[in-house]
C-alpha atoms as a PDB file:
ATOM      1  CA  UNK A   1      82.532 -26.353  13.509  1.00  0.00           C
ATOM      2  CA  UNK A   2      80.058 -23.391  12.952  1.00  0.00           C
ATOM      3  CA  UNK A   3      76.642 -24.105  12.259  1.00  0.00           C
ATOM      4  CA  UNK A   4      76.327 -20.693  10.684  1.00  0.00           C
ATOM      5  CA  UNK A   5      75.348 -21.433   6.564  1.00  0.00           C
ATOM      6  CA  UNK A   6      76.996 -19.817   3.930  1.00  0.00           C
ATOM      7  CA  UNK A   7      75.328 -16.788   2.263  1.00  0.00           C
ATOM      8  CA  UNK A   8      74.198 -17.641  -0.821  1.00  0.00           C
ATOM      9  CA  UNK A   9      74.802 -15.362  -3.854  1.00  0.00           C
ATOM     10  CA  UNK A  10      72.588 -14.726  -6.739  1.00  0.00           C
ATOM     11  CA  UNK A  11      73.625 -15.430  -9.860  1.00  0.00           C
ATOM     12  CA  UNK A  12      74.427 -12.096 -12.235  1.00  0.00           C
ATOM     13  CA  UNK A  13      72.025 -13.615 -14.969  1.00  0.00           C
ATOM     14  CA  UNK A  14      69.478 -13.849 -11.890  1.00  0.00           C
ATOM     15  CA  UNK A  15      70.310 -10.005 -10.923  1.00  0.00           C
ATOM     16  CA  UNK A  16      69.893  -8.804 -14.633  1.00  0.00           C
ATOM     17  CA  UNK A  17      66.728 -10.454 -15.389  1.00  0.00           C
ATOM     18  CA  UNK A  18      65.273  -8.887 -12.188  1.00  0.00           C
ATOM     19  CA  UNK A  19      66.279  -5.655 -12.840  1.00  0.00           C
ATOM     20  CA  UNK A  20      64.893  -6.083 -16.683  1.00  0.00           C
ATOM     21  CA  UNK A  21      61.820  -7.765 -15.539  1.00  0.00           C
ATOM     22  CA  UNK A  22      61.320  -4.317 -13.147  1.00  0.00           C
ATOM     23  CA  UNK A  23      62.174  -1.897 -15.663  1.00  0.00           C
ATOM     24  CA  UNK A  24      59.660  -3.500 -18.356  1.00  0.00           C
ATOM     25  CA  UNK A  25      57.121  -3.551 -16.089  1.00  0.00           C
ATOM     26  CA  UNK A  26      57.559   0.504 -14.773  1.00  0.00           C
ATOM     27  CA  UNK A  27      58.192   1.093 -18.454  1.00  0.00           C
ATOM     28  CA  UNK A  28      54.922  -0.548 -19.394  1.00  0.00           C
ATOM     29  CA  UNK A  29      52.631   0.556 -16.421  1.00  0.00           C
ATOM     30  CA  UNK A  30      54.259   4.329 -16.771  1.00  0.00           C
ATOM     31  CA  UNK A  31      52.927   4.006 -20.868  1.00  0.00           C
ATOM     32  CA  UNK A  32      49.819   2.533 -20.101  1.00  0.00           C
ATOM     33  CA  UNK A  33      48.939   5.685 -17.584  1.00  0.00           C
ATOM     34  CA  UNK A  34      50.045   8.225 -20.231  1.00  0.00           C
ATOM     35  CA  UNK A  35      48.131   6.532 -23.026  1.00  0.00           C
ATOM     36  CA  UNK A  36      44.845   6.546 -20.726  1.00  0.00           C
ATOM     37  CA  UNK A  37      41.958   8.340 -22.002  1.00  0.00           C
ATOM     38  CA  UNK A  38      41.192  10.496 -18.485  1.00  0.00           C
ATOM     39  CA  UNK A  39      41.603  13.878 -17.605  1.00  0.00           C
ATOM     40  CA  UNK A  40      45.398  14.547 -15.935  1.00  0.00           C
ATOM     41  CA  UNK A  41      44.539  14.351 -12.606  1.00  0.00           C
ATOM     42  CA  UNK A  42      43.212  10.444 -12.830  1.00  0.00           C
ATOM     43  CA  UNK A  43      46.495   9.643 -13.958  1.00  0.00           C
ATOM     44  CA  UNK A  44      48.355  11.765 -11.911  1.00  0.00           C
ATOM     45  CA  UNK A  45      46.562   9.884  -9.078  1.00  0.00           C
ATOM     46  CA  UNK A  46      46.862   6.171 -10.928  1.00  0.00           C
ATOM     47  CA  UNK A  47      50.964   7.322 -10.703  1.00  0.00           C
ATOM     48  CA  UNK A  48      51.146   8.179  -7.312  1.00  0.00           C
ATOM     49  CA  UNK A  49      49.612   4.869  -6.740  1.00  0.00           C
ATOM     50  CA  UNK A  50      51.332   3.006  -8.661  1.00  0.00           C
ATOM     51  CA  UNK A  51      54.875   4.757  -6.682  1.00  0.00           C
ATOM     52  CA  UNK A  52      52.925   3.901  -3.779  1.00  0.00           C
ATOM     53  CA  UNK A  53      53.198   0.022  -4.838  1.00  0.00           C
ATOM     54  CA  UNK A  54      56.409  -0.110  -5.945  1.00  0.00           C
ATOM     55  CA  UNK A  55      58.381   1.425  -2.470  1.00  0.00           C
ATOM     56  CA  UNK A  56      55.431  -0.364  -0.251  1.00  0.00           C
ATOM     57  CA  UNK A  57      56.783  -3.223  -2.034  1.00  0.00           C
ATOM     58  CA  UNK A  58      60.265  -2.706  -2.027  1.00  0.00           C
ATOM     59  CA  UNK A  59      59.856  -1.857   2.105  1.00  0.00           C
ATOM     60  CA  UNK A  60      57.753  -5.578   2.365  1.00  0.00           C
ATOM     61  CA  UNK A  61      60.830  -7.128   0.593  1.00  0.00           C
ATOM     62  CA  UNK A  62      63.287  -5.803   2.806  1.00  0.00           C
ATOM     63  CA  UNK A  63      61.614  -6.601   5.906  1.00  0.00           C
ATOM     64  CA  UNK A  64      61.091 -10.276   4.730  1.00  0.00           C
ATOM     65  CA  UNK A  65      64.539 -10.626   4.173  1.00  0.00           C
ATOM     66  CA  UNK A  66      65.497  -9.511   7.470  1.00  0.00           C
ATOM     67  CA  UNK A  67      63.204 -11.758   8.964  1.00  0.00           C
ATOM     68  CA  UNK A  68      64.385 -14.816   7.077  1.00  0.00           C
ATOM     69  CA  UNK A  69      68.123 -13.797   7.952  1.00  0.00           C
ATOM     70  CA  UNK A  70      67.617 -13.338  11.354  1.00  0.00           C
ATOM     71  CA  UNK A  71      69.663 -10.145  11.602  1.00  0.00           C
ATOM     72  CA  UNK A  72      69.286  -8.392  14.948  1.00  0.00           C
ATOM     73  CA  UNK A  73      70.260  -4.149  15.107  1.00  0.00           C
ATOM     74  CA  UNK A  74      70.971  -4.116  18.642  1.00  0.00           C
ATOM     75  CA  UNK A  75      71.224  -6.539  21.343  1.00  0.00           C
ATOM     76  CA  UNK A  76      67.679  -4.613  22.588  1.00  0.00           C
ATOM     77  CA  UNK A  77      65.951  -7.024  19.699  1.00  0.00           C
ATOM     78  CA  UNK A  78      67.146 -10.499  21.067  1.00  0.00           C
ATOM     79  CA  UNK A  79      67.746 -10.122  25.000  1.00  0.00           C
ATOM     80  CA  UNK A  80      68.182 -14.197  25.251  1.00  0.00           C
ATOM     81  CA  UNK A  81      70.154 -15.045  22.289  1.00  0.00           C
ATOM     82  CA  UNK A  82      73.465 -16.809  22.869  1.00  0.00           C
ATOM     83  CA  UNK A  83      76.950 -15.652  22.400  1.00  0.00           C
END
């Protein structure tokens, strides 16, 4: 018997309303900058921030999720694990 769980999948309606949900809110941040009354550079610099967010967050996500899976690169990572 494994003790090893099963992966669990999201759903596609789960994966589309994400990916909706993301878009909106780029869509709406990216039109809120342009519509700003302030000289170019302010929003130039409110977009680069606002980039800055979005990998930073994507990057936070990912490392999360490798936490939570437990997924070791190399052997270096978890010296006393068993096999």
């Amino acid at each position: 018997m494994s003790d090893t769980p099963g992966k669990q999948q999201n759903t596609a309606a789960f994966y589309g309303q994400a990916v909706a949900s993301f878009a909106v809110a780029m869509a709406a941040t990216a039109i809120g900058i342009y519509q700003l009354s302030a000289d170019a550079w302010v929003r130039a610099f409110l977009a680069i921030a606002v980039l800055y967010l979005v990998t930073s967050a994507f990057t936070l996500s990912k490392v999360i999720r490798d936490r939570q899976e437990g997924t070791a690169v190399s052997p270096s990572y978890a010296p006393y694990e068993k096999r």
